[in-house]
Structures are given as structure tokens and as C-alpha cells.
PDB file of N, CA and C in Angstrom:
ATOM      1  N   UNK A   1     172.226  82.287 124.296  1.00  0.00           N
ATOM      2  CA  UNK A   1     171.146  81.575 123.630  1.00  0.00           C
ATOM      3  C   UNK A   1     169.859  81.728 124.440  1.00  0.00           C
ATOM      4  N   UNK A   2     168.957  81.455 123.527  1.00  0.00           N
ATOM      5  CA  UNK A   2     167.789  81.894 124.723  1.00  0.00           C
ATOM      6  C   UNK A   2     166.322  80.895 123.866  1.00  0.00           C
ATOM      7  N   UNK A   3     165.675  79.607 124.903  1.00  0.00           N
ATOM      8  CA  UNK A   3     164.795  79.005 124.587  1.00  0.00           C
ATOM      9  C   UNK A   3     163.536  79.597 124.353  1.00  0.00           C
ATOM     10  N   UNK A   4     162.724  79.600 123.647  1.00  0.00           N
ATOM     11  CA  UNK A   4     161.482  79.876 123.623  1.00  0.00           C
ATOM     12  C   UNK A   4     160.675  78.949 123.863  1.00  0.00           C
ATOM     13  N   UNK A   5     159.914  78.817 124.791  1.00  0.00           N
ATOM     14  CA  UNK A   5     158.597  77.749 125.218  1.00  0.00           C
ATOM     15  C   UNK A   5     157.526  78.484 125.107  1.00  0.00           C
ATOM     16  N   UNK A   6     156.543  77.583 124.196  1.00  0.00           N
ATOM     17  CA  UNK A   6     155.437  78.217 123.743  1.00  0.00           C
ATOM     18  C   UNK A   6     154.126  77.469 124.602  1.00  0.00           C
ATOM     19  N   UNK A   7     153.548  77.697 125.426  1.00  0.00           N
ATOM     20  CA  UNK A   7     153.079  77.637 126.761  1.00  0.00           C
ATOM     21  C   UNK A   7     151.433  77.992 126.690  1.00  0.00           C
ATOM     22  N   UNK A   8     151.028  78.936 125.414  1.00  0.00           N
ATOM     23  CA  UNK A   8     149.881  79.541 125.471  1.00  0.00           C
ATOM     24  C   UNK A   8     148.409  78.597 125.389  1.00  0.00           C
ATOM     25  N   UNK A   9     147.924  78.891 126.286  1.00  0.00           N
ATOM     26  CA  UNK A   9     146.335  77.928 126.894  1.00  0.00           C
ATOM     27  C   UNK A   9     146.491  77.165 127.391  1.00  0.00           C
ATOM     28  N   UNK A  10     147.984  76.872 128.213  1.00  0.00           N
ATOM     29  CA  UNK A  10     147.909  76.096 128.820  1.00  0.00           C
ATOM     30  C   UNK A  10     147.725  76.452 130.642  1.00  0.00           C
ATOM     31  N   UNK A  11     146.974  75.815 131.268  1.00  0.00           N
ATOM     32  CA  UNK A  11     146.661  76.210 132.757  1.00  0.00           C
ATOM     33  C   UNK A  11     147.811  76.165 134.122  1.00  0.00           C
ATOM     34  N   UNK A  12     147.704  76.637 135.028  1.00  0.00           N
ATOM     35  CA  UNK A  12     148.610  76.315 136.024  1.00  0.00           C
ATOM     36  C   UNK A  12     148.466  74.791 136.597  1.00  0.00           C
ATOM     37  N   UNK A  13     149.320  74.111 136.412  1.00  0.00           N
ATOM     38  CA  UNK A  13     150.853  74.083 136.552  1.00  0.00           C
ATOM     39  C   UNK A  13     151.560  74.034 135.439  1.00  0.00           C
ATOM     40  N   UNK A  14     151.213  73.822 133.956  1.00  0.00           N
ATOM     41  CA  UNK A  14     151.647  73.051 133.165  1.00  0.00           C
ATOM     42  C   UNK A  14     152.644  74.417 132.641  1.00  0.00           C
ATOM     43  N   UNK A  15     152.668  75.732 132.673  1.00  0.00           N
ATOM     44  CA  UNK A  15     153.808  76.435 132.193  1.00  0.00           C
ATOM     45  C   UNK A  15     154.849  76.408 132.480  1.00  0.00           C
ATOM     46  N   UNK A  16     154.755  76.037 134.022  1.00  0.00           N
ATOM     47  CA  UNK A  16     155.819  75.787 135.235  1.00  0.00           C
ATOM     48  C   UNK A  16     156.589  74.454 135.234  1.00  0.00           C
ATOM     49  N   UNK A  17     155.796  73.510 134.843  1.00  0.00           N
ATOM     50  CA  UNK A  17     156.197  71.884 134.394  1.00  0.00           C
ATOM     51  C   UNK A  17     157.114  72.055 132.966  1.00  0.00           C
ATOM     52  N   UNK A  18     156.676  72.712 132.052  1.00  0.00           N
ATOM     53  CA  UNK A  18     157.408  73.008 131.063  1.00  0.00           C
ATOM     54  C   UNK A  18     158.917  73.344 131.380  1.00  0.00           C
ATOM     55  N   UNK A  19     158.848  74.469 131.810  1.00  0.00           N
ATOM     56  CA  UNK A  19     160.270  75.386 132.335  1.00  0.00           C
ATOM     57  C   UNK A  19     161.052  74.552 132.954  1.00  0.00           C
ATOM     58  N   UNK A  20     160.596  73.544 133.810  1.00  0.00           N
ATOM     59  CA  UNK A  20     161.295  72.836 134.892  1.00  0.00           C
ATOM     60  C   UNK A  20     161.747  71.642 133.734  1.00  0.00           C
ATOM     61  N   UNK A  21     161.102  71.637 133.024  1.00  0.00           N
ATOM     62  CA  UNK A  21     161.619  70.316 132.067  1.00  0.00           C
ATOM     63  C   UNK A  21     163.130  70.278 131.104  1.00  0.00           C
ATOM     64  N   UNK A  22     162.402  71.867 130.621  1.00  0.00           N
ATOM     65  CA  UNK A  22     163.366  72.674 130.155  1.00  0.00           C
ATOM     66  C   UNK A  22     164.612  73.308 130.408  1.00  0.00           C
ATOM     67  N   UNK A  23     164.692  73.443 131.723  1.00  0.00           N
ATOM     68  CA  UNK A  23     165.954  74.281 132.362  1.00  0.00           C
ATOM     69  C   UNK A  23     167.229  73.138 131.917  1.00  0.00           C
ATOM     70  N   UNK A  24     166.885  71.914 132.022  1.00  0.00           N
ATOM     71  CA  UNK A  24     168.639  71.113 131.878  1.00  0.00           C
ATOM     72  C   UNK A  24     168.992  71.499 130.386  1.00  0.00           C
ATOM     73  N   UNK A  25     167.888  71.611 129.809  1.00  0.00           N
ATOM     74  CA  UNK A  25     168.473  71.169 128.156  1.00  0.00           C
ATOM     75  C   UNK A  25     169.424  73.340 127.986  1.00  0.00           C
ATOM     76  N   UNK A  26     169.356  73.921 128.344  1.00  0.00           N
ATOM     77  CA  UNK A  26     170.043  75.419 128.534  1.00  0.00           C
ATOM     78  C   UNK A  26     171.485  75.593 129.510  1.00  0.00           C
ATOM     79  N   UNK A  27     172.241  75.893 128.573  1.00  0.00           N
ATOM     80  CA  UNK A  27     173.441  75.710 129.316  1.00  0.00           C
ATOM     81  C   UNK A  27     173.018  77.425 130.603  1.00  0.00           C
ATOM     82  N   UNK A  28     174.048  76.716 131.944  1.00  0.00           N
ATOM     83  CA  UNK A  28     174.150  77.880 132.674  1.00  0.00           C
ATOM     84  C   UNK A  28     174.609  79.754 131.702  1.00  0.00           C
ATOM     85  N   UNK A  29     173.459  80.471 132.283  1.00  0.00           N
ATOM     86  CA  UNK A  29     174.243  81.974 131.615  1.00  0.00           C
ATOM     87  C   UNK A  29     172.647  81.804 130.702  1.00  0.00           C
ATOM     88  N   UNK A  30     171.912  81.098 129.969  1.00  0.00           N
ATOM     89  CA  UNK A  30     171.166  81.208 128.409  1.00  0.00           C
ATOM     90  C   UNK A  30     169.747  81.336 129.496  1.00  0.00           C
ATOM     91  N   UNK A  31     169.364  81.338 128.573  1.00  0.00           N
ATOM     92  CA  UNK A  31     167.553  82.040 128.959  1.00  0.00           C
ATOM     93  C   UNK A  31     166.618  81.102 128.769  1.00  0.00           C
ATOM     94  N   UNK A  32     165.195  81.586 129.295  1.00  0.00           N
ATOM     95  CA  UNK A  32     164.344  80.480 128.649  1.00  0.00           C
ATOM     96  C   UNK A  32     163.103  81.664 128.541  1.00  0.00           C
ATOM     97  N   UNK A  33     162.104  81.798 127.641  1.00  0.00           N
ATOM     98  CA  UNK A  33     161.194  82.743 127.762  1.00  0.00           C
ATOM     99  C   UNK A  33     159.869  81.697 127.681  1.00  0.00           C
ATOM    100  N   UNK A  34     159.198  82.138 128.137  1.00  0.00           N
ATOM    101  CA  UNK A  34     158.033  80.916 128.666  1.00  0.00           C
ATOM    102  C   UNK A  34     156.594  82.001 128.294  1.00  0.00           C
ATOM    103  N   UNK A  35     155.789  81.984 126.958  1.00  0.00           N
ATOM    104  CA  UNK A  35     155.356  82.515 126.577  1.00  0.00           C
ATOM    105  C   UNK A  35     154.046  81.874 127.058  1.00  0.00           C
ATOM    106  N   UNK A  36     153.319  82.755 127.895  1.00  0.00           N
ATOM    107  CA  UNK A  36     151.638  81.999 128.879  1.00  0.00           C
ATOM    108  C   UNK A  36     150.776  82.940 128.885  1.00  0.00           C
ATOM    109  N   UNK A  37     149.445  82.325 128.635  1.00  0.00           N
ATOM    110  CA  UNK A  37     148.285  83.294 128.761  1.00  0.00           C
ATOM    111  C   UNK A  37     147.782  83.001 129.954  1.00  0.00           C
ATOM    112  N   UNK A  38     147.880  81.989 130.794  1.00  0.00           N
ATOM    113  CA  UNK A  38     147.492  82.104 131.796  1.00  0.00           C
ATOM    114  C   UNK A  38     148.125  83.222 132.909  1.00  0.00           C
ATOM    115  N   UNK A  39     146.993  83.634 133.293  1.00  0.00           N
ATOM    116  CA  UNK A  39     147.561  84.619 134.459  1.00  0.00           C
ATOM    117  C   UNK A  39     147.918  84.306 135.876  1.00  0.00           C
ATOM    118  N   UNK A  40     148.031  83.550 135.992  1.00  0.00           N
ATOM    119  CA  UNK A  40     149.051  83.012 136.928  1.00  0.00           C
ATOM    120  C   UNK A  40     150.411  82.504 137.155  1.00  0.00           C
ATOM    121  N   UNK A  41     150.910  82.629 135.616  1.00  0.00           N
ATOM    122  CA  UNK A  41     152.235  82.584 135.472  1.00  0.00           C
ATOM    123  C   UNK A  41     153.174  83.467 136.129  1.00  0.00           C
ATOM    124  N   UNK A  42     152.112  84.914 135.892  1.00  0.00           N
ATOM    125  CA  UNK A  42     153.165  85.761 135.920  1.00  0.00           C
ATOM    126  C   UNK A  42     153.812  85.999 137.783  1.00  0.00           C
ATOM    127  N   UNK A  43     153.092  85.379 138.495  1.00  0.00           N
ATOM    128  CA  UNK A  43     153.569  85.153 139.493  1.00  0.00           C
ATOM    129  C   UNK A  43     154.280  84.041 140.094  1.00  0.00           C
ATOM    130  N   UNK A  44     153.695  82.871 139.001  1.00  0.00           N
ATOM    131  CA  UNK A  44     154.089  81.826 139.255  1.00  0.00           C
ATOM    132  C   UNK A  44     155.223  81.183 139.054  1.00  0.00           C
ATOM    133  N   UNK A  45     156.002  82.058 137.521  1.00  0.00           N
ATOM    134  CA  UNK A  45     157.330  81.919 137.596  1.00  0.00           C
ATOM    135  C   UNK A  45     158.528  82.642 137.878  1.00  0.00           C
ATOM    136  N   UNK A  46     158.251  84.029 138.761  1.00  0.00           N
ATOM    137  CA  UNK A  46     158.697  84.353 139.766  1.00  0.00           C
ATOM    138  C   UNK A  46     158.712  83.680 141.188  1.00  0.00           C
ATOM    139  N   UNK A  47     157.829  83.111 141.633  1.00  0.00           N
ATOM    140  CA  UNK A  47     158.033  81.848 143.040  1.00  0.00           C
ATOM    141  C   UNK A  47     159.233  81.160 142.425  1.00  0.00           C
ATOM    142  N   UNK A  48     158.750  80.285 140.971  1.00  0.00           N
ATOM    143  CA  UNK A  48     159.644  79.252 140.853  1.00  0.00           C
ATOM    144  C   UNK A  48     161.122  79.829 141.066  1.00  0.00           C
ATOM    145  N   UNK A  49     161.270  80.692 140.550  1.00  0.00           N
ATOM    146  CA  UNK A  49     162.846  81.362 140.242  1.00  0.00           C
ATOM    147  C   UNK A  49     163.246  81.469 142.129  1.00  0.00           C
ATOM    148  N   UNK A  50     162.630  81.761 142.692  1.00  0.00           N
ATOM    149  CA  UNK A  50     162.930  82.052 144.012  1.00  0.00           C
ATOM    150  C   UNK A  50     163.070  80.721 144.435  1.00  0.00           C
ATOM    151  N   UNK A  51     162.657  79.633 144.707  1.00  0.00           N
ATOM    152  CA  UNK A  51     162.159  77.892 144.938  1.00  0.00           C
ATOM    153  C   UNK A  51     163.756  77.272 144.401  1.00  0.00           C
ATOM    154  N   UNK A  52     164.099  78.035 142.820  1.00  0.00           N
ATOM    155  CA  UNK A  52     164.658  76.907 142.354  1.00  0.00           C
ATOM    156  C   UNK A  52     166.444  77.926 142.252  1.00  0.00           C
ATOM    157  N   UNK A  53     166.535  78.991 142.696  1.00  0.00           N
ATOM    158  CA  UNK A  53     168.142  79.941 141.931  1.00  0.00           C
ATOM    159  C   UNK A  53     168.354  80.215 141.312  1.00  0.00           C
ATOM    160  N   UNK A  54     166.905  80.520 140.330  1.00  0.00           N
ATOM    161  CA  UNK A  54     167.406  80.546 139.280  1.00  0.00           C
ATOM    162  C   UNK A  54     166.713  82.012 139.027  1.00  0.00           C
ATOM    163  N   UNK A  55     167.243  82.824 138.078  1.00  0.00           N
ATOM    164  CA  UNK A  55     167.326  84.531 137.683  1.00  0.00           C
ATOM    165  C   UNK A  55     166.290  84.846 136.643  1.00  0.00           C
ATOM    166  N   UNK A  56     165.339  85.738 137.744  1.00  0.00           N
ATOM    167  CA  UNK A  56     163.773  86.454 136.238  1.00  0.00           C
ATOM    168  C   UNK A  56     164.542  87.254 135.985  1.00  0.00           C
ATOM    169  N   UNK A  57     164.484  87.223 134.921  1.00  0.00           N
ATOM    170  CA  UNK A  57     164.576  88.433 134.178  1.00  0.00           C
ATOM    171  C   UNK A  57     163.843  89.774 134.044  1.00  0.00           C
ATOM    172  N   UNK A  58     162.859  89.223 133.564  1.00  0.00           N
ATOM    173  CA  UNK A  58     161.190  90.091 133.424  1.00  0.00           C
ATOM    174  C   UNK A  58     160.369  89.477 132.551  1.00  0.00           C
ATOM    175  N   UNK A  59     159.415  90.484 132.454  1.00  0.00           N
ATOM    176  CA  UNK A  59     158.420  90.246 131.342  1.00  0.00           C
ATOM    177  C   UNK A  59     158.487  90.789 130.156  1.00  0.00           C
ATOM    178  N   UNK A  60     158.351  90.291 129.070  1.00  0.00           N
ATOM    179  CA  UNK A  60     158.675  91.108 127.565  1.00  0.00           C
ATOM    180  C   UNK A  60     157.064  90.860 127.038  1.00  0.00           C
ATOM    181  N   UNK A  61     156.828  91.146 125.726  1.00  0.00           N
ATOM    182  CA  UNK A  61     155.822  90.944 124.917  1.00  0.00           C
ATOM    183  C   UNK A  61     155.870  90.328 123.955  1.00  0.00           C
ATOM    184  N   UNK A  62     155.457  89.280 123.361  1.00  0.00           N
ATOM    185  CA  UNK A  62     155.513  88.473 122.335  1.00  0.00           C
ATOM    186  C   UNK A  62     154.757  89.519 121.508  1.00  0.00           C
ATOM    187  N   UNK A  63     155.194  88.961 120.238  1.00  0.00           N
ATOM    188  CA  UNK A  63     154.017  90.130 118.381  1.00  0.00           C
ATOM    189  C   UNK A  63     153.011  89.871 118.567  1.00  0.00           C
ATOM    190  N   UNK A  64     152.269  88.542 119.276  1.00  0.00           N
ATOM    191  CA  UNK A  64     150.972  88.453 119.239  1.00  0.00           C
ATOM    192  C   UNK A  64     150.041  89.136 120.640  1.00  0.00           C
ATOM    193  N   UNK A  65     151.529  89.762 121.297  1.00  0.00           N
ATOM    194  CA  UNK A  65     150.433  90.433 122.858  1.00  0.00           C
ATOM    195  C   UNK A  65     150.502  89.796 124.014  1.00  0.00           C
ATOM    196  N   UNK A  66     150.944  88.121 123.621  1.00  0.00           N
ATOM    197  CA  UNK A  66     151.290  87.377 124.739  1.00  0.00           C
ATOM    198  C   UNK A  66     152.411  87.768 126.014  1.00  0.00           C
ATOM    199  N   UNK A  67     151.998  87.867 127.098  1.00  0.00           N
ATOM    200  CA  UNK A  67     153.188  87.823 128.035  1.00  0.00           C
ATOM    201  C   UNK A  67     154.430  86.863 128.034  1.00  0.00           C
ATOM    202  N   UNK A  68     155.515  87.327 128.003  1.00  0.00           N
ATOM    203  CA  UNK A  68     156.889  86.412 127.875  1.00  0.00           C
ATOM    204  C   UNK A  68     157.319  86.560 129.080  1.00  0.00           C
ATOM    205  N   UNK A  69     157.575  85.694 129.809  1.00  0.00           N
ATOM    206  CA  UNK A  69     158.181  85.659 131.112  1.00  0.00           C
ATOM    207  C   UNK A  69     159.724  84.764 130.796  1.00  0.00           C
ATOM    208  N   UNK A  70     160.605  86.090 131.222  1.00  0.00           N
ATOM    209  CA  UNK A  70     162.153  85.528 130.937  1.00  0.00           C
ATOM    210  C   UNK A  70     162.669  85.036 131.905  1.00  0.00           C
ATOM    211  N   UNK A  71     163.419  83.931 131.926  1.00  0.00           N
ATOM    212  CA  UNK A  71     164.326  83.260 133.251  1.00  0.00           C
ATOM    213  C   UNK A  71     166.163  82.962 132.493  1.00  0.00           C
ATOM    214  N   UNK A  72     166.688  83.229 133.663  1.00  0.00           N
ATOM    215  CA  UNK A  72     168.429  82.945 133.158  1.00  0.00           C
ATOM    216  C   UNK A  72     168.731  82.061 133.920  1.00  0.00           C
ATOM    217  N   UNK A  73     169.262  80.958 133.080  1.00  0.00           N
ATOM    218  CA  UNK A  73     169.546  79.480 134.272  1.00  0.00           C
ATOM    219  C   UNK A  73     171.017  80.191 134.916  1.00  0.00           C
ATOM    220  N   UNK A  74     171.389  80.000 136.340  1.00  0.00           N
ATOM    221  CA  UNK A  74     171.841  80.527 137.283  1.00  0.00           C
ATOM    222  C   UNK A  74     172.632  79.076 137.778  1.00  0.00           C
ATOM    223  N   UNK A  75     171.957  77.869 137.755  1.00  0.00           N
ATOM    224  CA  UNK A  75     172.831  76.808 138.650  1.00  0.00           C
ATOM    225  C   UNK A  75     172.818  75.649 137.571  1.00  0.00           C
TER     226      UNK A  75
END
């Protein structure tokens, strides 16, 4: 299974606050894709994944161009 969080205009921290909100409701093994225009995500939820055990995936592309940043809950 894999969550989609729709994240776009929102500033740093709040993509990262999302995800973190999000990770319990995803069973271990399922995904979460955290769709952000801010550009600081894309580093920012790579730290988190490192911070928290939990597995990037990568980056995909949303239809509208948006960056998708994928995570696999791990713990």
C-alpha cells in the first residue's frame, strides 16, 4: 500500500511534520509519497529517513511535475 500526502506550498517544516504524522497510520513494508514543492524537501526527507530508520526510496514525478519523495516505513 502506499500513502499519498499532498504537501504542495507548503514550507519547511510542515512536509516533514506531515510524514512524521503519517508514518503510524502505514503498516511496516507500505510507503508514503510526500508530494512538495518546496525545495528543501528533497533533502529534507532524506535527513529524516536517516534521524528516524526509516527507507527513501527516491524521487518519482507526480502528472503535474511535482517532486514525489518516496519513504518505506522500516520500524
Amino acid at each position: 500500500m502506499r500513502l499519498d500526502l499532498d504537501c504542495r506550498g507548503l514550507r519547511c517544516p510542515a512536509p516533514i511534520i506531515a510524514l512524521a504524522k503519517a508514518l503510524p497510520t502505514v503498516d511496516v513494508g507500505d510507503e508514503i509519497a510526500v508530494a512538495a514543492t518546496d525545495v528543501a524537501a528533497r533533502v529534507d526527507v532524506q535527513a529524516w529517513c536517516r534521524m528516524r530508520d526509516q527507507e527513501y526510496v527516491g524521487e518519482e514525478m507526480a502528472e503535474d511535475g511535482t517532486p514525489l519523495y518516496v519513504v518505506r516505513r522500516l520500524l
